[in-house]
Protein backbone atom coordinates (compact mmCIF):
# COMPACT_ATOMS: atom_id res chain seq x y z
CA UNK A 1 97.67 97.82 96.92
CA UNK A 2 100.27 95.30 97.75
CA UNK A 3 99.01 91.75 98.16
CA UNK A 4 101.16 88.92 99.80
CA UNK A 5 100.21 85.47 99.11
CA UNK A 6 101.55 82.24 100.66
CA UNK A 7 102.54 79.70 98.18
CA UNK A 8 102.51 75.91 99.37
CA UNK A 9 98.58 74.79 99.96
CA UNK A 10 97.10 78.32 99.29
CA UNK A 11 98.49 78.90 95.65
CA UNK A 12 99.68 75.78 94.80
CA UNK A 13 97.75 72.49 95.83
CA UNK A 14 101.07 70.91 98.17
CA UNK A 15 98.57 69.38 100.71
CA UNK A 16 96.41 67.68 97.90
CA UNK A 17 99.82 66.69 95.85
CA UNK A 18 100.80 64.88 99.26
CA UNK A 19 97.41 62.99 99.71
CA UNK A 20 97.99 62.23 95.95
CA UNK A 21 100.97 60.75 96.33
CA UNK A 22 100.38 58.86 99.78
CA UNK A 23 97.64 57.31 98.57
CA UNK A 24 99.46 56.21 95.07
CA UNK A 25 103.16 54.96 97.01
CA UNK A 26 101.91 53.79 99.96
CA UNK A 27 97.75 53.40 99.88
CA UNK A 28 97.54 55.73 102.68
CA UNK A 29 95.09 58.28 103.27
CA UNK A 30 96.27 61.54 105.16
CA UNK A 31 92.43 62.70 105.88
CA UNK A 32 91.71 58.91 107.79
CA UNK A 33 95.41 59.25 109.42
CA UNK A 34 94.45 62.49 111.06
CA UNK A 35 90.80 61.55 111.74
CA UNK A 36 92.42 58.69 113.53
CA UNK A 37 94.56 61.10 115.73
CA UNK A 38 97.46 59.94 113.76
CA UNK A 39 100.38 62.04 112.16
CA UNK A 40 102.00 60.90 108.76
CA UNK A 41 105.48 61.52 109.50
CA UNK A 42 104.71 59.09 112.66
CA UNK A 43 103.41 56.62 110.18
CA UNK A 44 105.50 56.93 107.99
CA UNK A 45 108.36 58.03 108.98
CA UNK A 46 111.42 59.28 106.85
CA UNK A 47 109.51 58.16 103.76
CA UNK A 48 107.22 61.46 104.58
CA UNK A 49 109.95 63.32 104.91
CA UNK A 50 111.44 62.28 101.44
CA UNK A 51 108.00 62.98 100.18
CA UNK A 52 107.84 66.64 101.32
CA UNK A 53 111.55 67.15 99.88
CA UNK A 54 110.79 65.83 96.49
CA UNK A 55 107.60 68.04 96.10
CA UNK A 56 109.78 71.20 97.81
CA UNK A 57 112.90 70.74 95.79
CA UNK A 58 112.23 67.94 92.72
CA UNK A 59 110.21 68.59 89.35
CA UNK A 60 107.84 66.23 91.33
CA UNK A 61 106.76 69.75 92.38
CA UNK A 62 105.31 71.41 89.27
CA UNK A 63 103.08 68.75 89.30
CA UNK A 64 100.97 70.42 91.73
CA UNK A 65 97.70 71.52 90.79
CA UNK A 66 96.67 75.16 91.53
CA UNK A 67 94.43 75.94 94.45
CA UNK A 68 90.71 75.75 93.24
CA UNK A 69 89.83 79.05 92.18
CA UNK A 70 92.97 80.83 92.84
CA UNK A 71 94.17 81.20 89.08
CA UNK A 72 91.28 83.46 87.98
CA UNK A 73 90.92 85.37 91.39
CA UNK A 74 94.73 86.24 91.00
CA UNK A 75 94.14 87.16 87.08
CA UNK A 76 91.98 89.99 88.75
CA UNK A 77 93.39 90.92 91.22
CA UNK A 78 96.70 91.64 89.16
CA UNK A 79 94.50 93.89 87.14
CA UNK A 80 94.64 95.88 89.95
CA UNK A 81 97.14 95.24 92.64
CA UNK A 82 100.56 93.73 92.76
CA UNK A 83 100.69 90.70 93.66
CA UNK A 84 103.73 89.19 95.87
CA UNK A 85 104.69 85.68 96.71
CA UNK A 86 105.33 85.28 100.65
CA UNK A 87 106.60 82.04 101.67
CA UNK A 88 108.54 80.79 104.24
CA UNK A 89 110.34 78.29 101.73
CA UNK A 90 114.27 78.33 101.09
CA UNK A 91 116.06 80.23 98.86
CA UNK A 92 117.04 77.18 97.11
CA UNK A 93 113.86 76.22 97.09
CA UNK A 94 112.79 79.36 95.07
CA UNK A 95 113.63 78.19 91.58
CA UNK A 96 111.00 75.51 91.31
CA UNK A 97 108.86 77.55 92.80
CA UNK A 98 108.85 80.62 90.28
CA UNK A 99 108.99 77.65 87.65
CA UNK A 100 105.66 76.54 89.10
CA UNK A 101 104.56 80.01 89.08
CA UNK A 102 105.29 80.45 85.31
CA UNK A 103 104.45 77.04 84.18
CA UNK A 104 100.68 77.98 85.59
CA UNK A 105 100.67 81.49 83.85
CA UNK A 106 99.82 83.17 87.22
CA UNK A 107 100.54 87.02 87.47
CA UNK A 108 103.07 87.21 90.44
CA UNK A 109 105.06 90.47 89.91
CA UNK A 110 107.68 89.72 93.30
CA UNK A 111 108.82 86.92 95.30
CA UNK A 112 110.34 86.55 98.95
CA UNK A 113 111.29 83.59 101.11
CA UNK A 114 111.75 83.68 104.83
CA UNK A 115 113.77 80.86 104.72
CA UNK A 116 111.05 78.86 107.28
CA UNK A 117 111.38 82.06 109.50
CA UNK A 118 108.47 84.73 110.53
CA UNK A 119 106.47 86.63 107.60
CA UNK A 120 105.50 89.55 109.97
CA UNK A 121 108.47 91.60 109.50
CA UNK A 122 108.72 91.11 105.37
CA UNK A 123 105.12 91.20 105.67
CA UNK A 124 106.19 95.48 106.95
CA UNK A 125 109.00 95.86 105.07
CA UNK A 126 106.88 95.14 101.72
CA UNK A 127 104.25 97.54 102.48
CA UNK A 128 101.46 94.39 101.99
CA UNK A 129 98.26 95.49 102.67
CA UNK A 130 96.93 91.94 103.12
CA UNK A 131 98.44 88.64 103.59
CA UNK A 132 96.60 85.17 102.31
CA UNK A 133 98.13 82.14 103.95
CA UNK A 134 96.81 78.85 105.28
CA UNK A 135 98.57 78.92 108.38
CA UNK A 136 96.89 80.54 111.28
CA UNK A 137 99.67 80.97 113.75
CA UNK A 138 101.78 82.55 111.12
CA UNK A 139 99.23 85.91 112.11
CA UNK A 140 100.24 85.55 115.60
CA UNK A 141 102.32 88.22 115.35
CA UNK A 142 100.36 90.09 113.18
CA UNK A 143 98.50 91.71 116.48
CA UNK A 144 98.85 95.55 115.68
CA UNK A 145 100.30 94.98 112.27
CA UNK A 146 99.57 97.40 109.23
CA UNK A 147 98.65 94.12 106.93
CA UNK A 148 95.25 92.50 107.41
CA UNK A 149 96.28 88.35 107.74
CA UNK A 150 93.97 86.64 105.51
CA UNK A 151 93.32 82.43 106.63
CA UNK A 152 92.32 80.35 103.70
CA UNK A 153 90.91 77.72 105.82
CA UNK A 154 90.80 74.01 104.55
CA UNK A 155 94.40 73.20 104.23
CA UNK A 156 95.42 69.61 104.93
CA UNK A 157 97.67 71.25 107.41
CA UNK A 158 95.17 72.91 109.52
CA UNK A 159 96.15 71.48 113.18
CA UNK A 160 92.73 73.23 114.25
CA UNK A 161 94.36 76.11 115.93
CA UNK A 162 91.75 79.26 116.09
CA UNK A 163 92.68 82.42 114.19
CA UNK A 164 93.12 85.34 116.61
CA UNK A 165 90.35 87.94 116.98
CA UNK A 166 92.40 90.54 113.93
CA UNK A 167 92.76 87.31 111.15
CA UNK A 168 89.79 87.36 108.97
CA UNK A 169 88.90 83.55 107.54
CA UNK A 170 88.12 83.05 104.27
CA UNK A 171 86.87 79.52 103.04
CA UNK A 172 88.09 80.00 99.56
CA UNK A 173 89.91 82.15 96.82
CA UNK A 174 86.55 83.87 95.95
CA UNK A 175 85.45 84.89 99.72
CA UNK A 176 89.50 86.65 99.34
CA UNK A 177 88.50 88.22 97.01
CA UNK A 178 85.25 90.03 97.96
CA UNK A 179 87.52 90.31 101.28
CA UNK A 180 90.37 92.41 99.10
CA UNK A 181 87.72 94.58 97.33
CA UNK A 182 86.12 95.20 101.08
CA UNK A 183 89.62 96.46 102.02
CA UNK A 184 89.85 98.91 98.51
CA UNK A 185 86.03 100.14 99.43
CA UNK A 186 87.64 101.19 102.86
CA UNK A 187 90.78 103.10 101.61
CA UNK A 188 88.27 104.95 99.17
């Protein structure tokens, strides 16, 4: 089976590198900010931006740690399943991220960037039968879609928007996995 996996804050830590890094250039804390209704780039304007740039496009960026548990969840998975990077990055944002990718010894066999457009329709085209991201209105138009969209819920992102009714929400790389094995009990 063909597995797609999102990279920023479901493979790679990007929402815990920003905290990180707020906290360390500018003593602010992005979980207070949004428990105070607040948004960072209102707060802090183009500095956020630059901050999301350097870890997108800089060596800043293979700093990020790896998602807690996703390292040996995607060591055995690859055992039996390709696994395929689906990220709505830049192309030119694609060489630090395979750099990343090898730097943590993860076993990613393909990647493919949507250049910040939809997933659904590479999602098809790549014949994935299930889709991890930690976005849940990227599976908004995954309504009547071959590939099962997977939410890894807890991402420093999450604006609180509820997965539809066909997204199946996992708290963490283990609960994808017993979700993935669920899906290979089905096809038999």
């Amino acid at each position: 089976m063909r597995i797609g996996i999102d990279f920023d804050d479901t493979l790679c830590d990007f929402g815990g590198m920003l905290q990180t890094e707020t906290l360390r250039r500018w003593e602010v804390d992005l979980g207070a900010l949004r428990a105070a209704g607040s948004r960072p780039e209102d707060r802090l304007g183009k500095d956020w931006s630059k901050l999301v740039l350097e870890l997108l496009e800089t060596d800043l960026g293979l700093q990020m740690p790896v998602k807690p548990g996703a390292a040996e969840v995607t060591a055995r998975l690859a055992e039996r399943h390709e696994l395929v990077i689906l990220t709505a990055r830049h192309d030119h944002e694609s060489v630090l991220a395979r750099q990343w990718i090898e730097a943590n010894h993860l076993p990613i066999q393909d990647f493919h960037f949507t250049s910040r457009g939809p997933k659904h329709e590479v999602a098809r085209a790549l014949g994935l039968r299930v889709h991890l991201d930690d976005t849940a209105r990227v599976f908004d138009s995954f309504l009547d879609h071959p590939t099962t969209g997977a939410l890894l819920l807890g991402s420093i992102f999450d604006r609180g928007d509820e997965p539809a009714a066909h997204v199946r929400s996992v708290e963490h790389w283990h609960a994808f996995e017993d979700l993935v094995r669920t899906l290979e009990e089905r096809e038999g």
